[in-house]
N, C-alpha and C. Protein backbone atom coordinates (compact mmCIF):
# COMPACT_ATOMS: atom_id res chain seq x y z
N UNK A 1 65.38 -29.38 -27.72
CA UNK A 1 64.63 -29.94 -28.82
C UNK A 1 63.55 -30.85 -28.25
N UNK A 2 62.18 -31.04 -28.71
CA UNK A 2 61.18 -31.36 -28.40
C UNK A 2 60.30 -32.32 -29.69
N UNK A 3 60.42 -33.25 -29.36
CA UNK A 3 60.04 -34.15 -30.73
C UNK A 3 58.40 -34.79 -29.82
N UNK A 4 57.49 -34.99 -30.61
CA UNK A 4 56.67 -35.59 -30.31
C UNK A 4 55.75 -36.59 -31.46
N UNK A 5 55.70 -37.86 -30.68
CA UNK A 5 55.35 -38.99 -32.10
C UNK A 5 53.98 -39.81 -31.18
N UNK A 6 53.18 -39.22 -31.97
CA UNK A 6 51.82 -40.16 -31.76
C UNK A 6 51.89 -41.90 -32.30
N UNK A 7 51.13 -42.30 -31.50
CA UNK A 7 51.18 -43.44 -31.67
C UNK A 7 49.81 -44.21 -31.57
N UNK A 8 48.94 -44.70 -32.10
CA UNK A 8 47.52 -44.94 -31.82
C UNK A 8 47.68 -46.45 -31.49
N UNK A 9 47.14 -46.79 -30.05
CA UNK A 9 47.09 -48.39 -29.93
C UNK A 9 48.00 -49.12 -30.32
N UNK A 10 49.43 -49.09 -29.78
CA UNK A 10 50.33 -49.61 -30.04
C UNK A 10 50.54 -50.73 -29.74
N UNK A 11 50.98 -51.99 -30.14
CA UNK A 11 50.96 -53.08 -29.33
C UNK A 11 52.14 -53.05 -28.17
N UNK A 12 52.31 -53.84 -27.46
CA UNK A 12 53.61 -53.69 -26.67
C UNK A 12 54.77 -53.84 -26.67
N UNK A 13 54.83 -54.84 -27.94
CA UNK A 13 56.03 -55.03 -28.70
C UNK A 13 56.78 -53.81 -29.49
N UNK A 14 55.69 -52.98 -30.09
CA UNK A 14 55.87 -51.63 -30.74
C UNK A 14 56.18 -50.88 -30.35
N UNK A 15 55.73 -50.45 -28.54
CA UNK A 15 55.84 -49.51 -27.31
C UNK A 15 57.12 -49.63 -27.13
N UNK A 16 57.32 -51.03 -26.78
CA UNK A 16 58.93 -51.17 -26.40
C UNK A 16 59.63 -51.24 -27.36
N UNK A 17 59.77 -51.24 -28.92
CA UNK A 17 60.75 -51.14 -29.92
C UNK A 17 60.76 -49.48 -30.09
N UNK A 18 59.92 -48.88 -29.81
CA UNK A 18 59.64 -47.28 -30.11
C UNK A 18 60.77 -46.73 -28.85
N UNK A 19 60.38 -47.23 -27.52
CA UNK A 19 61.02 -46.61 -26.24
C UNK A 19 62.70 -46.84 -26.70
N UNK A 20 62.70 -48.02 -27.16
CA UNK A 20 64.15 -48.57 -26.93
C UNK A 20 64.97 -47.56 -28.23
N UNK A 21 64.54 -47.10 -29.20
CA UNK A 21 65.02 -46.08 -30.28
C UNK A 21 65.05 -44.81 -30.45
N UNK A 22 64.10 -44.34 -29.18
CA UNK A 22 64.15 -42.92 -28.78
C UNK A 22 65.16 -43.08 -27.34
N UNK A 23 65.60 -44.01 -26.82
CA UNK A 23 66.55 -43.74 -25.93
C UNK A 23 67.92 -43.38 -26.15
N UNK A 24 68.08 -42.36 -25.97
CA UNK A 24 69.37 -42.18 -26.70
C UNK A 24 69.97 -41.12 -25.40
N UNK A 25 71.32 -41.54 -24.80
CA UNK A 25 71.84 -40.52 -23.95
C UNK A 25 71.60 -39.29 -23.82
N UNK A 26 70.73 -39.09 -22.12
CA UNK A 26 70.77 -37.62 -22.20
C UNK A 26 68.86 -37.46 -21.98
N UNK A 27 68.53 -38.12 -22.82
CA UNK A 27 67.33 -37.88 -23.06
C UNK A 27 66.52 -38.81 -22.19
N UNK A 28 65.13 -38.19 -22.36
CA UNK A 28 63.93 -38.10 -20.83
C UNK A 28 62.93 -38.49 -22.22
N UNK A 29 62.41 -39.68 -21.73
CA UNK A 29 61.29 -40.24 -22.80
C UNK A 29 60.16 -40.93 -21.86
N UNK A 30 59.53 -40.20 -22.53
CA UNK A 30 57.79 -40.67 -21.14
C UNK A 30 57.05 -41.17 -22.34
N UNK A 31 56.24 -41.90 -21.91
CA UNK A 31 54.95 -42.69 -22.89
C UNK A 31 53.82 -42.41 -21.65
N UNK A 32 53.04 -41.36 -22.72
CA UNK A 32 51.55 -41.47 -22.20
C UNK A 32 50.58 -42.36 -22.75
N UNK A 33 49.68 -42.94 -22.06
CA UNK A 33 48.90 -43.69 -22.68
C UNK A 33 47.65 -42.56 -23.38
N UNK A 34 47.13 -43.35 -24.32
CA UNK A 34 46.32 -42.02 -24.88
C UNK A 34 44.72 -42.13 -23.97
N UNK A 35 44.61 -42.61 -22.97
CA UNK A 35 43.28 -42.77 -22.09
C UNK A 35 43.76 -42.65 -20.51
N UNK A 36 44.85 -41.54 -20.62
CA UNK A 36 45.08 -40.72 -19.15
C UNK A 36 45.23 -38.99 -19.76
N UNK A 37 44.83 -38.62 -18.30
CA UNK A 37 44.90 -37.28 -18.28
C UNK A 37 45.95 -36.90 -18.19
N UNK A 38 46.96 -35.79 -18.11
CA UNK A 38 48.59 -35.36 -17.83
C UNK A 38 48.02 -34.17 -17.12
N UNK A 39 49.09 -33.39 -16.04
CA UNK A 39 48.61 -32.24 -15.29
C UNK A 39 48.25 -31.07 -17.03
N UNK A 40 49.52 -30.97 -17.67
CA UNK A 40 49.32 -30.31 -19.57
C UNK A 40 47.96 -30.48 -19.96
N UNK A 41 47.63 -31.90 -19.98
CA UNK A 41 46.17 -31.75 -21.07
C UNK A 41 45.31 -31.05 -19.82
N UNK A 42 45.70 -31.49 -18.55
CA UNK A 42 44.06 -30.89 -17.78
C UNK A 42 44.22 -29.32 -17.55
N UNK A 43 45.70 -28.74 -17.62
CA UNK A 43 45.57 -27.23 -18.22
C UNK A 43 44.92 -26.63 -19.11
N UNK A 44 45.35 -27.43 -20.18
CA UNK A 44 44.67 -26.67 -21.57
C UNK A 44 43.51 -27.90 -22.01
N UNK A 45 42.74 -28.28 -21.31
CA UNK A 45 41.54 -28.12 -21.08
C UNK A 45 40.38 -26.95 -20.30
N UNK A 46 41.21 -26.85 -18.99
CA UNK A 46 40.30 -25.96 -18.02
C UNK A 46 40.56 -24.38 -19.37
N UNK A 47 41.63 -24.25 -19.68
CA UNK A 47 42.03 -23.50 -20.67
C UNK A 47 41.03 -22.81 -21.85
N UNK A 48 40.05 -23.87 -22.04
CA UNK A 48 39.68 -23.87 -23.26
C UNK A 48 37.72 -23.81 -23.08
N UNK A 49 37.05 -23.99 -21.61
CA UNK A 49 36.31 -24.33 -20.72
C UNK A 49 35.82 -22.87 -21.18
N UNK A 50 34.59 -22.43 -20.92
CA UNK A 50 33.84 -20.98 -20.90
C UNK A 50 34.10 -20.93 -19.22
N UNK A 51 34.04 -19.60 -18.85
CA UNK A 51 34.41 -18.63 -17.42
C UNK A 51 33.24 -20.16 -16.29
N UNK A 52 32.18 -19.97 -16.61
CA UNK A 52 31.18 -20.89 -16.03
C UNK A 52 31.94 -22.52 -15.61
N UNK A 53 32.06 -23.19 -17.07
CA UNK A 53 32.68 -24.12 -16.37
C UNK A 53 33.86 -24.50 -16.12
N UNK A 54 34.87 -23.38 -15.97
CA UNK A 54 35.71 -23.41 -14.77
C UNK A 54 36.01 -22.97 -13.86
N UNK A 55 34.98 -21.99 -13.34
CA UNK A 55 34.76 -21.85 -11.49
C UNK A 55 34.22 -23.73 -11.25
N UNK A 56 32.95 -24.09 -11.78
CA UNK A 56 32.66 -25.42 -11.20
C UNK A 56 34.02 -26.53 -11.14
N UNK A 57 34.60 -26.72 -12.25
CA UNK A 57 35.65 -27.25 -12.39
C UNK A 57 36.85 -27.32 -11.13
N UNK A 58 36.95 -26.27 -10.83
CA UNK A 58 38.17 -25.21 -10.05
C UNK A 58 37.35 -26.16 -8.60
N UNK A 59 36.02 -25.76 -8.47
CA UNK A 59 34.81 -26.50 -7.39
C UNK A 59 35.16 -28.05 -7.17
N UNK A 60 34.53 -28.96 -8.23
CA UNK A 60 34.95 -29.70 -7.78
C UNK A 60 36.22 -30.75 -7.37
N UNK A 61 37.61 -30.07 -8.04
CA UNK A 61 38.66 -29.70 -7.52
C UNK A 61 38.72 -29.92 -6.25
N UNK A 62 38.49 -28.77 -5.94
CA UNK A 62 38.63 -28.05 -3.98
C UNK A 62 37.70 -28.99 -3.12
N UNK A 63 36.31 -29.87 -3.99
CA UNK A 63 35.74 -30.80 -3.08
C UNK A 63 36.29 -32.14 -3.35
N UNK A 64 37.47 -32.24 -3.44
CA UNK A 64 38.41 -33.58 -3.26
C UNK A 64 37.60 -34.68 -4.17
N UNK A 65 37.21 -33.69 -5.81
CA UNK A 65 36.56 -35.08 -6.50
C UNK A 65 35.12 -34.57 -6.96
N UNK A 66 34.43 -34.04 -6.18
CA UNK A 66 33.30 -33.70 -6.39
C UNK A 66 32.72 -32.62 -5.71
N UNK A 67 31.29 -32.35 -6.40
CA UNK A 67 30.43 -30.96 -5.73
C UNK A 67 29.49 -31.14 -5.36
N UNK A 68 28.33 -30.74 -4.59
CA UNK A 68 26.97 -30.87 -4.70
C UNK A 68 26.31 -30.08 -5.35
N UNK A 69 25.19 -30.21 -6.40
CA UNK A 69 24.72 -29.43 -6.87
C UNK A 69 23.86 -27.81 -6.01
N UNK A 70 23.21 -28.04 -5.27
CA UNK A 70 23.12 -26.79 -4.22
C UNK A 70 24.75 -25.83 -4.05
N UNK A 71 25.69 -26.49 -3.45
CA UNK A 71 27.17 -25.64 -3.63
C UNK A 71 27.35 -24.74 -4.88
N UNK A 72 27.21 -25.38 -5.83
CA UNK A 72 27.80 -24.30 -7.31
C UNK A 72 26.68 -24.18 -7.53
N UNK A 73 25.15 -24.07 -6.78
CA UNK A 73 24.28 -22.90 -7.24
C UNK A 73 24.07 -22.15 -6.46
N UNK A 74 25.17 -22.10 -4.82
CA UNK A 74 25.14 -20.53 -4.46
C UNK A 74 24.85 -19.52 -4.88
N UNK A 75 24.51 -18.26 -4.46
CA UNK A 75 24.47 -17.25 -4.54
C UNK A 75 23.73 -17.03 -5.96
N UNK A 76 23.11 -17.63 -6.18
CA UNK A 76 21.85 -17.82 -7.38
C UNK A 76 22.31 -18.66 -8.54
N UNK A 77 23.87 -18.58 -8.50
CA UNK A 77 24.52 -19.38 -10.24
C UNK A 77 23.58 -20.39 -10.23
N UNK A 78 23.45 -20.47 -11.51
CA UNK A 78 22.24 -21.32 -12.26
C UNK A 78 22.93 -22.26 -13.37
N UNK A 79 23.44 -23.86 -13.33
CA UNK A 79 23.86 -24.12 -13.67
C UNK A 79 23.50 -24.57 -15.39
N UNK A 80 22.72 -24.54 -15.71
CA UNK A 80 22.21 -24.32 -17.02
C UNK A 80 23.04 -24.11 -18.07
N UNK A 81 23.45 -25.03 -18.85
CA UNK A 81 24.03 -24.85 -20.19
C UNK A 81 25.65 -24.91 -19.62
N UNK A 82 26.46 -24.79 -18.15
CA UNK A 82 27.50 -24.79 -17.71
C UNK A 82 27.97 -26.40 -17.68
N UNK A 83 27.46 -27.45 -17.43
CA UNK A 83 27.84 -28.65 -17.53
C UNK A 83 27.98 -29.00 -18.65
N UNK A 84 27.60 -28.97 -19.93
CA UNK A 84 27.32 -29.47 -21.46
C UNK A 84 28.70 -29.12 -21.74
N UNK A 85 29.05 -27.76 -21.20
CA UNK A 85 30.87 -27.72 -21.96
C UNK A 85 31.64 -28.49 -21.64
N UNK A 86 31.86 -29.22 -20.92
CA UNK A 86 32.42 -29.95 -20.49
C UNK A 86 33.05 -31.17 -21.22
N UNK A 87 31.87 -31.98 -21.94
CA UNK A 87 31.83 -33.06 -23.21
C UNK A 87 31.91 -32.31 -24.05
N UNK A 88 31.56 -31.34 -24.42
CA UNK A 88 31.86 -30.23 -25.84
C UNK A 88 32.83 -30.07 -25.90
N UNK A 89 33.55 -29.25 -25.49
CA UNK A 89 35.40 -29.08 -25.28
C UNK A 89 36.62 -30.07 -25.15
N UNK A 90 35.69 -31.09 -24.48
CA UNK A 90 36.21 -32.49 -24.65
C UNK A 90 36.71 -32.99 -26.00
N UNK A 91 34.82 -32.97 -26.80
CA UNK A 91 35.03 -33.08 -28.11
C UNK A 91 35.65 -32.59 -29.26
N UNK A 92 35.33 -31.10 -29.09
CA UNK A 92 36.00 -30.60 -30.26
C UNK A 92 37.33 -30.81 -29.82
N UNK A 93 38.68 -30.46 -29.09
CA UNK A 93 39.83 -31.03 -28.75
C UNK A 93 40.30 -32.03 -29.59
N UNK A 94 39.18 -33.33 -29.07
CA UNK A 94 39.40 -34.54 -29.99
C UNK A 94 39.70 -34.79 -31.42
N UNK A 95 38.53 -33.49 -31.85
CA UNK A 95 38.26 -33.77 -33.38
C UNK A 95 39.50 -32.57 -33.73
N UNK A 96 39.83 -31.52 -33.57
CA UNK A 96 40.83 -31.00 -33.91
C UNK A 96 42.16 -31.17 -33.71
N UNK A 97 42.55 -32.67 -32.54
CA UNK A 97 43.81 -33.13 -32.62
C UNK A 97 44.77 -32.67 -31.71
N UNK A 98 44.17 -32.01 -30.26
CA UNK A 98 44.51 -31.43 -29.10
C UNK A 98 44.85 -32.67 -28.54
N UNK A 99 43.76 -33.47 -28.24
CA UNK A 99 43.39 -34.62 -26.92
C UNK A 99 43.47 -35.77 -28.05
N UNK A 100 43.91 -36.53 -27.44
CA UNK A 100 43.55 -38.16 -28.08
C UNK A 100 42.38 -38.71 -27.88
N UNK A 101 41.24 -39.79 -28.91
CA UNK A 101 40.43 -40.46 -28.75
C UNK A 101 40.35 -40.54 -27.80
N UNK A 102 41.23 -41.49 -26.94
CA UNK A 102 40.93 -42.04 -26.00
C UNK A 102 40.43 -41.85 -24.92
N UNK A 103 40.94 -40.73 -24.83
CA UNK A 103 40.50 -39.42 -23.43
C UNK A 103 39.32 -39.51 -22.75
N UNK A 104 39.16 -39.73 -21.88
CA UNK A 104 37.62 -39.98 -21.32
C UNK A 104 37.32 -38.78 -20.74
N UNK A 105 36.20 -37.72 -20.31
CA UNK A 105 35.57 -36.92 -20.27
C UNK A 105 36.12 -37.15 -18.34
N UNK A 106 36.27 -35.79 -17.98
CA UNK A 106 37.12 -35.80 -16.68
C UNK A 106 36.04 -35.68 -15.43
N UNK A 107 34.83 -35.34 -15.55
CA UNK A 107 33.85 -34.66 -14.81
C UNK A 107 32.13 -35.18 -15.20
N UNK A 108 31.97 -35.83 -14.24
CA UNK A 108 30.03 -36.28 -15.08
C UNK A 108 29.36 -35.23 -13.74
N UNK A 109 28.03 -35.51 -14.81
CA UNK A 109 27.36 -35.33 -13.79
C UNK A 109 26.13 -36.27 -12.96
N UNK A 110 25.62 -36.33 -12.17
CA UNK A 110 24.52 -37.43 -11.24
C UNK A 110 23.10 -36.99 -11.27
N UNK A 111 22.22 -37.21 -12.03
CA UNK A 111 20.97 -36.30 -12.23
C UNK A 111 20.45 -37.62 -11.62
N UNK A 112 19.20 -37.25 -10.65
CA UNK A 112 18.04 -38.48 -9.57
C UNK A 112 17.21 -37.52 -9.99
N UNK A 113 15.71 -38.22 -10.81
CA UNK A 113 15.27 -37.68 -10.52
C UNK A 113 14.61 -36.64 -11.70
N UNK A 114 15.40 -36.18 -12.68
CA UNK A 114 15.57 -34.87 -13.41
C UNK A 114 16.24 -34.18 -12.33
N UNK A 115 16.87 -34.12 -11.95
CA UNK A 115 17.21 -33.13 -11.08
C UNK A 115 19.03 -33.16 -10.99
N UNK A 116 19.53 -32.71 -10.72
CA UNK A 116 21.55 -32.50 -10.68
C UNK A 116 21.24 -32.70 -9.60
N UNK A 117 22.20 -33.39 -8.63
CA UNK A 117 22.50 -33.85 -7.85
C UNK A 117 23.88 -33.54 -7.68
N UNK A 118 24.60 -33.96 -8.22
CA UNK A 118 26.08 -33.70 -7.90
C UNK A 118 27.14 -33.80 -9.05
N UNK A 119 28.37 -32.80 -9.43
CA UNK A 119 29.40 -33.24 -10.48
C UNK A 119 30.72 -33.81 -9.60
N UNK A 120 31.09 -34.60 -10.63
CA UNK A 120 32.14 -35.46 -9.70
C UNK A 120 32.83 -35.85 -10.70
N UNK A 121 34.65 -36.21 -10.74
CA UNK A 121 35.19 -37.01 -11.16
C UNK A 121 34.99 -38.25 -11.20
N UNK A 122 34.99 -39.33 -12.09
CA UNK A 122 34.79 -40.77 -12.21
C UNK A 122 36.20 -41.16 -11.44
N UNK A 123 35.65 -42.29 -11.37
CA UNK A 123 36.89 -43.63 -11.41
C UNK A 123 37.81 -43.42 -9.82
N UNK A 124 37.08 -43.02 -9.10
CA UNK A 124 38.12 -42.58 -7.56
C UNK A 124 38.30 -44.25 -7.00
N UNK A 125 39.33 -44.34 -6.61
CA UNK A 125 40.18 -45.70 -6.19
C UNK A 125 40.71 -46.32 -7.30
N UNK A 126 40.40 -45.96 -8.46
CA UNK A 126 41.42 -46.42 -9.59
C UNK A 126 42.73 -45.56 -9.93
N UNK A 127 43.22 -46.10 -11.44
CA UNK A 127 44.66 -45.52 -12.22
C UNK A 127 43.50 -44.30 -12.74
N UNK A 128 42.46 -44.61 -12.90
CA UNK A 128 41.52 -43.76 -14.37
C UNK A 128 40.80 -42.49 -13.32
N UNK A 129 41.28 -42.46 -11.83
CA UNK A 129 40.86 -41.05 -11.37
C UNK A 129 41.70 -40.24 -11.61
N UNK A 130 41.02 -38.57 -12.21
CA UNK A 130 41.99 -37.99 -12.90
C UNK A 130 42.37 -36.78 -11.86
N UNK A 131 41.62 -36.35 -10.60
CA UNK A 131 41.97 -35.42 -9.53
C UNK A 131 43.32 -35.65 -9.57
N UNK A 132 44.29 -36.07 -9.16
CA UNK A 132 45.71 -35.81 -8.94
C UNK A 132 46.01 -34.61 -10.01
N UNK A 133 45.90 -35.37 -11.26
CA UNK A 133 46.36 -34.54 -12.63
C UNK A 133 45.89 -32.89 -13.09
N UNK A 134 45.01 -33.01 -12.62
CA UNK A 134 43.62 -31.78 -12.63
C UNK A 134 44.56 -30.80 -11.49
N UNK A 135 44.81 -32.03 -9.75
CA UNK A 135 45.18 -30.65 -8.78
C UNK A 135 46.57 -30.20 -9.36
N UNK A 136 47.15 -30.74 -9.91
CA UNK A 136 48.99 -30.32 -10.35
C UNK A 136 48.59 -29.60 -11.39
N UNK A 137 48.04 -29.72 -12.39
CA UNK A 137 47.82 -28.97 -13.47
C UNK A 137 47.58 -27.56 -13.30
N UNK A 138 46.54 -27.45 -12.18
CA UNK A 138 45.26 -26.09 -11.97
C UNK A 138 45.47 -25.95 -10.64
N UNK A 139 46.92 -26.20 -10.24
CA UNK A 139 47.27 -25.55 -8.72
C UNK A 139 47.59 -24.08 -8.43
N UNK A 140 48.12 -23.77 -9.48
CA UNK A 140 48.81 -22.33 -9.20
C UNK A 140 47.15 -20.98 -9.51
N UNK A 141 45.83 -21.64 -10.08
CA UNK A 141 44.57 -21.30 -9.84
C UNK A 141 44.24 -21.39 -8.28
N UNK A 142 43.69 -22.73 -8.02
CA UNK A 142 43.34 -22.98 -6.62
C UNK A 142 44.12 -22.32 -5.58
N UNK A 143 45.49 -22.39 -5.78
CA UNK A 143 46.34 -21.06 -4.67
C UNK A 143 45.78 -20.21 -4.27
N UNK A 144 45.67 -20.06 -5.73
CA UNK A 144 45.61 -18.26 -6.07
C UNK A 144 43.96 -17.79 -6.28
N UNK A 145 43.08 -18.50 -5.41
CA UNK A 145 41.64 -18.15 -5.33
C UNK A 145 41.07 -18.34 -6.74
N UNK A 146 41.55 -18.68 -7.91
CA UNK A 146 40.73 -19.41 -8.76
C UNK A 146 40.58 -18.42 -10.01
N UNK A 147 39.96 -18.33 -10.65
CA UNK A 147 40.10 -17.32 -11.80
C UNK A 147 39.57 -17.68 -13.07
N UNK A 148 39.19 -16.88 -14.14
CA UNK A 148 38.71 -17.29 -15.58
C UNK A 148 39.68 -17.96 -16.43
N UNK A 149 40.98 -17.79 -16.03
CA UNK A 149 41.93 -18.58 -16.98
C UNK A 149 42.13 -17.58 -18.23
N UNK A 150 40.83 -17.30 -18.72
CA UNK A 150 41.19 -16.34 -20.13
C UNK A 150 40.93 -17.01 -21.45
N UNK A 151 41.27 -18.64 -21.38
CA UNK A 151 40.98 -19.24 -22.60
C UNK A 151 42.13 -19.01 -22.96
N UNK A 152 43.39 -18.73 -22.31
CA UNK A 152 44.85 -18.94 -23.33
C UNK A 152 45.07 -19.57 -24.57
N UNK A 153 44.91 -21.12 -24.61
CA UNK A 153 44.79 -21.91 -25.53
C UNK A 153 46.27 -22.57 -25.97
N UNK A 154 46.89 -22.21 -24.81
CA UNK A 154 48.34 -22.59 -24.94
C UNK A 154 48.31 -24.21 -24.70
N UNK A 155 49.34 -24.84 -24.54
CA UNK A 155 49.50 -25.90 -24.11
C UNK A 155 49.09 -27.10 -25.69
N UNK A 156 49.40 -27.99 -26.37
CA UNK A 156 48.98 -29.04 -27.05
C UNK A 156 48.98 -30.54 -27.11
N UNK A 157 48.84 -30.45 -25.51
CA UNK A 157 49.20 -32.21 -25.16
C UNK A 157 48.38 -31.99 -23.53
């Protein structure tokens, strides 16, 4: 059995009266905060991504955080309209009740210039870098040379 109870901005008093009433012998009770990634949400995110932006995704992955823009425009890919999904998919998620508010967008990009420069995960040396979660999530991809995913759409957390 699988119960799941949202909780928006809980105080800590609430967190811990909530933890202490779902503990009940036997049972495995995790509290996510709603402004982290889980390896789950960064599945069914890459999940939900067009074919485009998740080879880059899968990319900057494999560059421990980040890409250079020249790299994912090898072999002519033209990154055009492939970064924008990124905050799009983000969003709609949000608004349809996939992802929590809180969720911060996993991947920016560095434009000098007008120009892309590089996509990268935020927040590296903090709790709020989300690479760990991303490589556990989208490991059995990266193994396995990487792939379209398909857009399953499985996963809701």
């Amino acid at each position: 059995m699988k119960i799941t109870i949202t909780v928006e901005d809980p105080t800590p008093e609430v967190l811990e009266k909530l933890l202490a009433l779902a503990a009940v012998p036997a049972a495995v009770v995790t509290a996510v905060p709603d402004d982290r990634w889980t390896p789950e949400r960064a599945r069914s995110y890459y999940d939900r991504l067009p074919p485009r932006a998740q080879q880059i995704l899968l990319q900057v992955i494999e560059g421990d955080g980040e890409c250079g823009a020249e790299e994912l425009k090898a072999n002519g890919r033209s990154l055009r309209g492939s970064t924008g999904a990124f905050r799009r998919v983000l969003s709609e998620g949000k608004r349809t009740g996939i992802w929590p508010e809180g969720l911060p967008v996993p991947v920016v990009s560095h434009v000098v210039g007008g120009q892309l420069k590089k996509i990268e995960m935020p927040g590296r040396g903090t709790e709020q870098y989300v690479l760990p979660e991303f490589e556990e999530g989208l490991g059995d991809l990266r193994s396995g040379g990487g792939g379209s995913g398909g857009g399953s759409g499985s996963g809701s957390d």
